[in-house]
Protein backbone atom coordinates (compact mmCIF):
# COMPACT_ATOMS: atom_id res chain seq x y z
CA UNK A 1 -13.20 -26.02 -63.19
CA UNK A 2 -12.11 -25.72 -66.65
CA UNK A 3 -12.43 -22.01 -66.07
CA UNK A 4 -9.76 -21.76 -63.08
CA UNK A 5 -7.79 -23.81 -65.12
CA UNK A 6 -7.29 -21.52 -67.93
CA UNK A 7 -7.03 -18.76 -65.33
CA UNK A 8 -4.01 -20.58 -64.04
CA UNK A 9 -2.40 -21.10 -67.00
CA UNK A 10 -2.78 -17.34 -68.15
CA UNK A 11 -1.20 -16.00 -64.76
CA UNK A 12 1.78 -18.76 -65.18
CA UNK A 13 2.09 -17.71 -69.16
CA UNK A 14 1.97 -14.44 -68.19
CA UNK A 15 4.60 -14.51 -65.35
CA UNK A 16 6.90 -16.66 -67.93
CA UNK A 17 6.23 -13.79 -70.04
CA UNK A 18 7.21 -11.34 -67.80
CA UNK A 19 10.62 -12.80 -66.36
CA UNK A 20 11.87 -13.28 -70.11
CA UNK A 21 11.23 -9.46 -70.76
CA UNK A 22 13.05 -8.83 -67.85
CA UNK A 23 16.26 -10.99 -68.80
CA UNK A 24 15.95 -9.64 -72.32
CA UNK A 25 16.18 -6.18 -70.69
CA UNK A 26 18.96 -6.76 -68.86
CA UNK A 27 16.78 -5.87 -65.34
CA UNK A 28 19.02 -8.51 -63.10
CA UNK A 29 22.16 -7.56 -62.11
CA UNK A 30 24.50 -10.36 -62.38
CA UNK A 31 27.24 -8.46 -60.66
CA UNK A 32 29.33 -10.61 -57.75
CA UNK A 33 28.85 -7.12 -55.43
CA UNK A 34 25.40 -6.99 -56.01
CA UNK A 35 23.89 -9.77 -53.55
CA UNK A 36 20.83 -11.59 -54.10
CA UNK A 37 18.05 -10.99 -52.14
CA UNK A 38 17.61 -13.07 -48.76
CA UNK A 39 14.41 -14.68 -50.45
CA UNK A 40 16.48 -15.57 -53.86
CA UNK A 41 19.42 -16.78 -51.86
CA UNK A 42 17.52 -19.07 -49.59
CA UNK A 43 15.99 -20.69 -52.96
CA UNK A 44 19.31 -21.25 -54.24
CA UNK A 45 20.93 -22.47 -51.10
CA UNK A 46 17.91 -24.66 -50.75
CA UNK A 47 18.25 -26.28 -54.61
CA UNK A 48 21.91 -26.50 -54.56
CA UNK A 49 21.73 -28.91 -51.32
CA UNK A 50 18.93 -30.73 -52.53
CA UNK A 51 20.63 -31.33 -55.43
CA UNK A 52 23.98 -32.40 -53.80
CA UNK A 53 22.12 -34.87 -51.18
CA UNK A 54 20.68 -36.31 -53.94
CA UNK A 55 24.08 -36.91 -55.72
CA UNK A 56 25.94 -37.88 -53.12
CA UNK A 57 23.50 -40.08 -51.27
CA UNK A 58 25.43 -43.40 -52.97
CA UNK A 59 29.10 -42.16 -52.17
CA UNK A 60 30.74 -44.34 -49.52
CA UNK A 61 33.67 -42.89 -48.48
CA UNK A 62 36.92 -45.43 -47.82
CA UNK A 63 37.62 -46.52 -44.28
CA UNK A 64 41.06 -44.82 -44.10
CA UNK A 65 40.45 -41.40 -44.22
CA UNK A 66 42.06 -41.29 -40.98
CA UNK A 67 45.29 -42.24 -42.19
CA UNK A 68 48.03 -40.18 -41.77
CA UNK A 69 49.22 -40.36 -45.61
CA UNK A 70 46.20 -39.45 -46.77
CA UNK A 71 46.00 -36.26 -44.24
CA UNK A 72 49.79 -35.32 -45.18
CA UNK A 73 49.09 -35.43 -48.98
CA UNK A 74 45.84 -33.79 -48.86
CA UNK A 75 47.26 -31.03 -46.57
CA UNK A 76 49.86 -30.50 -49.91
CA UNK A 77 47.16 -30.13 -52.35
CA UNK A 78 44.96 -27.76 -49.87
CA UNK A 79 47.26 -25.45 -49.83
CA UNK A 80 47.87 -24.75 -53.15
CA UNK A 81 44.94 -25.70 -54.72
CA UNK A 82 41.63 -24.29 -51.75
CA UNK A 83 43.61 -22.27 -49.33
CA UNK A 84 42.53 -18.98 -51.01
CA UNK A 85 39.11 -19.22 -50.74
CA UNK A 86 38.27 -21.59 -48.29
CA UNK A 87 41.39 -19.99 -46.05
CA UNK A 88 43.51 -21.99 -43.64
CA UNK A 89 44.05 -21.76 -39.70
CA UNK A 90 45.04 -18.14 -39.11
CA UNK A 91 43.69 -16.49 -41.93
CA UNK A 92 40.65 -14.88 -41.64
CA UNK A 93 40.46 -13.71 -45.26
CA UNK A 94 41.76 -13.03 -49.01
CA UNK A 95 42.17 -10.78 -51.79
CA UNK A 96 40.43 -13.40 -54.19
CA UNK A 97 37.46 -14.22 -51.25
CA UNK A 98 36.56 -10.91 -50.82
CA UNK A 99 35.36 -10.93 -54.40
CA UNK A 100 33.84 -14.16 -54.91
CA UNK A 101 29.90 -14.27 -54.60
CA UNK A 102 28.72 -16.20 -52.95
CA UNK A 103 31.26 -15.91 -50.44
CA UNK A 104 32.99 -19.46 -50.10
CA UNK A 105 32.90 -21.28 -46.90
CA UNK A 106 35.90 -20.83 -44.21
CA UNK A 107 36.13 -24.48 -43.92
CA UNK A 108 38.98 -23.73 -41.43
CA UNK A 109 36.64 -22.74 -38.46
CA UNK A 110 35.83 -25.42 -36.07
CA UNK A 111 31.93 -24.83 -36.72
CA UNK A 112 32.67 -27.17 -40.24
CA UNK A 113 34.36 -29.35 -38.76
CA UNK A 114 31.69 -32.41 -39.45
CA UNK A 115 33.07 -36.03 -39.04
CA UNK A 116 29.94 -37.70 -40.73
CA UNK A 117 29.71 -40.02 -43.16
CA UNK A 118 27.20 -38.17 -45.38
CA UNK A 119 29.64 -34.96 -45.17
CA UNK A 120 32.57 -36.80 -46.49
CA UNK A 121 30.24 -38.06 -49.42
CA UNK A 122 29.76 -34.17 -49.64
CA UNK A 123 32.57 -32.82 -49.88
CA UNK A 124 34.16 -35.61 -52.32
CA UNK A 125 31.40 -35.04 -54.65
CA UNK A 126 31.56 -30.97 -54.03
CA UNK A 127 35.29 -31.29 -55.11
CA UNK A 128 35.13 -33.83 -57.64
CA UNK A 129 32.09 -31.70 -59.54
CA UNK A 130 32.12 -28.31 -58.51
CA UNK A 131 28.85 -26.36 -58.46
CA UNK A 132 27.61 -23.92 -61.00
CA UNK A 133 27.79 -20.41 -60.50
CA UNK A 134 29.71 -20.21 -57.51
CA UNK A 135 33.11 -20.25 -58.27
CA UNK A 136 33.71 -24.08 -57.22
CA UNK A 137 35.69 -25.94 -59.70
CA UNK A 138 35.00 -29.51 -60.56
CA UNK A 139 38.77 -30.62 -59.76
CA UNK A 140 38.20 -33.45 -61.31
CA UNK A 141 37.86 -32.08 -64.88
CA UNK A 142 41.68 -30.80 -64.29
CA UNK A 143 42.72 -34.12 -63.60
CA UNK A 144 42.21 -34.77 -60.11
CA UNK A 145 41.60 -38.45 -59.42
CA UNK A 146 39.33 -40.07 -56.55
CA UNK A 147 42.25 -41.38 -54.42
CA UNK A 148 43.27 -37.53 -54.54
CA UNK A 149 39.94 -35.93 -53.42
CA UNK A 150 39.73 -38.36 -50.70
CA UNK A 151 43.05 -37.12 -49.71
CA UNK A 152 41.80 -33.55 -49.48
CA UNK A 153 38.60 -34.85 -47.90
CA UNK A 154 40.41 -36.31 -44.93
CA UNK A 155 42.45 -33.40 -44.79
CA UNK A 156 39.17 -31.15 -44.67
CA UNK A 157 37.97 -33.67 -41.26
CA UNK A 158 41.07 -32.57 -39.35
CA UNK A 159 41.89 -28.99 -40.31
CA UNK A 160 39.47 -26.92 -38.10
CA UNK A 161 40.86 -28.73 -35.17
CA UNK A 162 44.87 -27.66 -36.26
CA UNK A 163 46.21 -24.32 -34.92
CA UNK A 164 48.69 -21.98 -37.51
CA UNK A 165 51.70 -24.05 -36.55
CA UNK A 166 50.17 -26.98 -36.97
CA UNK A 167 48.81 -26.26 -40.30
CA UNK A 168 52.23 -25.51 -41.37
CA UNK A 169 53.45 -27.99 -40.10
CA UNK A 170 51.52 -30.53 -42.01
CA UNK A 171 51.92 -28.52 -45.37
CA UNK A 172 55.74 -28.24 -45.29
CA UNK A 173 55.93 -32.33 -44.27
CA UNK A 174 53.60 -32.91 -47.68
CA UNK A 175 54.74 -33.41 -51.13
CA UNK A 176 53.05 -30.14 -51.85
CA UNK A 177 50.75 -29.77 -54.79
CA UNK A 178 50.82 -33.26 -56.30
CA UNK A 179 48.25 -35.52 -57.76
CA UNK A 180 47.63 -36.85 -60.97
CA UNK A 181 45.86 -35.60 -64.09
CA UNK A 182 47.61 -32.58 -66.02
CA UNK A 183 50.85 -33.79 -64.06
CA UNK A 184 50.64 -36.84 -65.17
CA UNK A 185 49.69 -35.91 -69.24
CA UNK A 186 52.76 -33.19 -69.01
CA UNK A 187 55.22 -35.82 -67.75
CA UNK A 188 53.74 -38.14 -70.62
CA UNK A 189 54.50 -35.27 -73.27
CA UNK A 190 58.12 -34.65 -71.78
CA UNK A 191 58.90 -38.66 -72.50
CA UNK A 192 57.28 -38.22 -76.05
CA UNK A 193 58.95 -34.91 -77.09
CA UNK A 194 62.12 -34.87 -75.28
CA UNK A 195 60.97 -31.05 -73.32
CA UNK A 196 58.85 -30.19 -70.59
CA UNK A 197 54.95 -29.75 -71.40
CA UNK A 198 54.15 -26.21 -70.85
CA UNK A 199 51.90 -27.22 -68.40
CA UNK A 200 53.32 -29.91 -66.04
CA UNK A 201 53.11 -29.18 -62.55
CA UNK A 202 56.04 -30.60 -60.43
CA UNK A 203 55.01 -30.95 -56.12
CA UNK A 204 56.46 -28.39 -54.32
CA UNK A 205 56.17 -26.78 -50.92
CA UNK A 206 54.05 -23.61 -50.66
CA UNK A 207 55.68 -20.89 -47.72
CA UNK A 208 53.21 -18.84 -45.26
CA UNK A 209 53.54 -16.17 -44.07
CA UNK A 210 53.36 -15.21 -40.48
């Protein structure tokens, strides 16, 4: 027994010693056009929604995320702020998407559209956080505030079910890209200085086109 033990523990020293040769080396490509394999991506697909379940299993998302505010103000901030990776009704891809690895998800196309509980606990904590090495932001570190992610998640509920006009439609009735944060701190810095911060954001409308 004692025997097998020690052999397991060579082979597992031995592959540790291995993969750290291979880093030092410089033997994985860490290029976005180089895909992983289909057994490396399945691990990390795997992890990352373990991971997320187990983060988001306490979220409970507010009752009014049907509310047509909230929709209207998180159609603003989509636009400016996940349109050009996640694309909109329309748009079936972008310069900056076509780059990113892993490829983000169209969350336009009627297969996402998910009206669960447990996916708006999701997507909240997906926006709020981000997730490492994949191009996702954690919006929140910018600024963002709950009330605001909600916003975009009950947004995210309805969009797959909107055609191109009616995207646009809800975009050009929002306040554009507006929610707290950095807006907030740059309007603070304009009352305290007399001039604009250099980087407060004021809402605006964001044009498509056709």
């Amino acid at each position: 027994m004692k025997k097998n033990l020690l052999g397991a523990f060579g082979v597992l020293g031995l592959g540790a010693v291995t993969v750290l040769g291979l880093l030092q080396a410089g033997a994985i490509d860490m290029a976005a056009d180089k895909p992983h394999s289909p057994a490396v991506h399945r691990l990390i697909e795997w992890a990352r929604e373990q991971s997320i379940a187990r983060r988001a299993a306490d979220i409970v998302p507010p009752d009014d995320l049907s509310d047509a505010g909230r929709i209207r103000r998180g159609a603003g901030n989509y636009d400016a702020m996940c349109s050009n990776c996640h694309l909109s009704p329309g748009i079936e891809d972008s310069e900056i998407r076509k780059g990113l690895y892993p490829t983000p998800p169209n969350l336009s196309k009627p297969a996402n559209a998910d009206h669960s509980n447990r996916t708006d606990a999701r997507r909240f904590w997906i926006i709020k956080h981000g997730v490492k090495a994949s191009g996702m932001p954690a919006w929140s570190k910018g600024g963002m505030e709950d009330e605001a992610i909600w916003d975009l998640t009950a947004f995210l509920k309805i969009m797959p079910d909107l055609s191109p006009e009616e995207y646009r439609l809800q975009v050009e009735t929002s306040d554009g890209h507006t929610h707290g944060g950095l807006e907030e701190h740059g309007a603070e810095m304009e009352n305290k200085s007399g001039a604009a911060h250099p980087h407060a954001t004021k809402p605006h409308a964001h044009k498509h086109g056709a």
